[in-house]
Protein backbone atom coordinates (compact mmCIF):
# COMPACT_ATOMS: atom_id res chain seq x y z
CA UNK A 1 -34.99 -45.71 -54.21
CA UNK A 2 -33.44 -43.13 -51.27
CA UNK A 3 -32.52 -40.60 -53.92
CA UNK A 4 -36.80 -40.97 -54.95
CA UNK A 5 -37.69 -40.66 -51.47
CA UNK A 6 -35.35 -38.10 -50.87
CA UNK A 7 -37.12 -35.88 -53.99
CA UNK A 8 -40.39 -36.44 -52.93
CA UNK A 9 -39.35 -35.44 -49.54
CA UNK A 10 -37.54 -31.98 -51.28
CA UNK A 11 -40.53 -31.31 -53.21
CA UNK A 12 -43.45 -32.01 -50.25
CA UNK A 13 -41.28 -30.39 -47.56
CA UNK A 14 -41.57 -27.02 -49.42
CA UNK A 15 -40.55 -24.08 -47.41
CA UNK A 16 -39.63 -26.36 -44.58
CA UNK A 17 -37.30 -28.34 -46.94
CA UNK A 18 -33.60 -27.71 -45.83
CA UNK A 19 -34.61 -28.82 -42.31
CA UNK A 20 -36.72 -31.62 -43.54
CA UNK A 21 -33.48 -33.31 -45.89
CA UNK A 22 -31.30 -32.65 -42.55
CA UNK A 23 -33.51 -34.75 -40.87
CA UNK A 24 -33.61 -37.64 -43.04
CA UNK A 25 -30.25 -37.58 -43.39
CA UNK A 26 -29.69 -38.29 -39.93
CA UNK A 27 -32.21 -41.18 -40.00
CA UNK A 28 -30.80 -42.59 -42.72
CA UNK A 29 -27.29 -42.41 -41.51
CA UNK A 30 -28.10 -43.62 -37.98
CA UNK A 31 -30.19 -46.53 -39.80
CA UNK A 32 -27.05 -47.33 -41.34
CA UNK A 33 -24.93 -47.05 -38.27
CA UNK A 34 -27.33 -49.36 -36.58
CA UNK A 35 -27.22 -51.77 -39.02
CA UNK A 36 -23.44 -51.83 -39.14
CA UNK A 37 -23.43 -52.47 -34.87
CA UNK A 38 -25.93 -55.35 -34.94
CA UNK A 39 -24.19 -56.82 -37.75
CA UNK A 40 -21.14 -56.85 -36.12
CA UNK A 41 -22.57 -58.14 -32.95
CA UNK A 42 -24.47 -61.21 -34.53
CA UNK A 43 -20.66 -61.98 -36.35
CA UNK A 44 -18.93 -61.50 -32.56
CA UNK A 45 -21.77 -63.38 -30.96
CA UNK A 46 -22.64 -66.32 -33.41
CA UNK A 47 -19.63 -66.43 -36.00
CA UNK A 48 -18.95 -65.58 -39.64
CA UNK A 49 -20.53 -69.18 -40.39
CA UNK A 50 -23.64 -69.09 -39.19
CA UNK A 51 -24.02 -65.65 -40.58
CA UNK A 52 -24.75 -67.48 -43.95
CA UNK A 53 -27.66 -69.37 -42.74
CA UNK A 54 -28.87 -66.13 -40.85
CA UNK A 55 -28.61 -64.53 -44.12
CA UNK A 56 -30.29 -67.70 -46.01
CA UNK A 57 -33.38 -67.67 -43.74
CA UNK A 58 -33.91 -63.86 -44.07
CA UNK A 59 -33.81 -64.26 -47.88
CA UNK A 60 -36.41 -67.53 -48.10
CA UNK A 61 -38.77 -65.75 -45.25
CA UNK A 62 -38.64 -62.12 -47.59
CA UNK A 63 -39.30 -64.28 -50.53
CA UNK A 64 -41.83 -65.86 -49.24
CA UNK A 65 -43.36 -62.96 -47.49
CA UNK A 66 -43.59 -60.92 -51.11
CA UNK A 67 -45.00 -63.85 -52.60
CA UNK A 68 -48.20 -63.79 -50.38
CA UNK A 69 -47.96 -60.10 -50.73
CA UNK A 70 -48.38 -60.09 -54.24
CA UNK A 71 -50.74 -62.64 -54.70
CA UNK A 72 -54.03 -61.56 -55.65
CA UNK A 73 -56.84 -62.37 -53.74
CA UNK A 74 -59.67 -64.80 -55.01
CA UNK A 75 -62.09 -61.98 -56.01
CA UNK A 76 -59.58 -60.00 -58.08
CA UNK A 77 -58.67 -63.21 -60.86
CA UNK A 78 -62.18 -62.81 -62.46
CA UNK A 79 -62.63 -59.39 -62.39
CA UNK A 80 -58.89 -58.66 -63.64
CA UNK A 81 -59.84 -61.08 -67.01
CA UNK A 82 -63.70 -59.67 -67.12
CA UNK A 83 -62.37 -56.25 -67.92
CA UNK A 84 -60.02 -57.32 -70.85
């Protein structure tokens, strides 16, 4: 997916495009920093063990979360068999 976003930033950036990749570089290596900090100060904080239940409760809650996303709404059953 990054190397996507990355092309489609390349190819919308156009003239502006060497300055545009430097920038989301930087995001996405401070993003990744970040990520690496906070992880390590849950681990420091609340221990290796409970990391796993962290971890277990993010996974059920983004489950869950795409599952109402991608549900279609009442309207959209009929008219998605209507058309076939």
């Amino acid at each position: 997916m990054f190397v996507g976003l990355q092309t489609w930033l390349l190819r919308s950036a156009g003239a502006v495009a060497q300055p545009a990749s430097a920038i989301y570089v930087a995001i996405f290596n401070a993003a990744i920093g970040t990520g690496a900090f906070v992880g390590g100060q849950l681990i420091a904080s609340a221990g290796l063990s409970e990391m796993v239940w962290l971890a277990a409760g993010i996974m059920v809650g983004s489950t869950l979360l795409i599952a109402l996303l991608k549900a279609p709404l009442p309207g959209q059953i009929g008219a998605a068999t209507a058309g076939a």
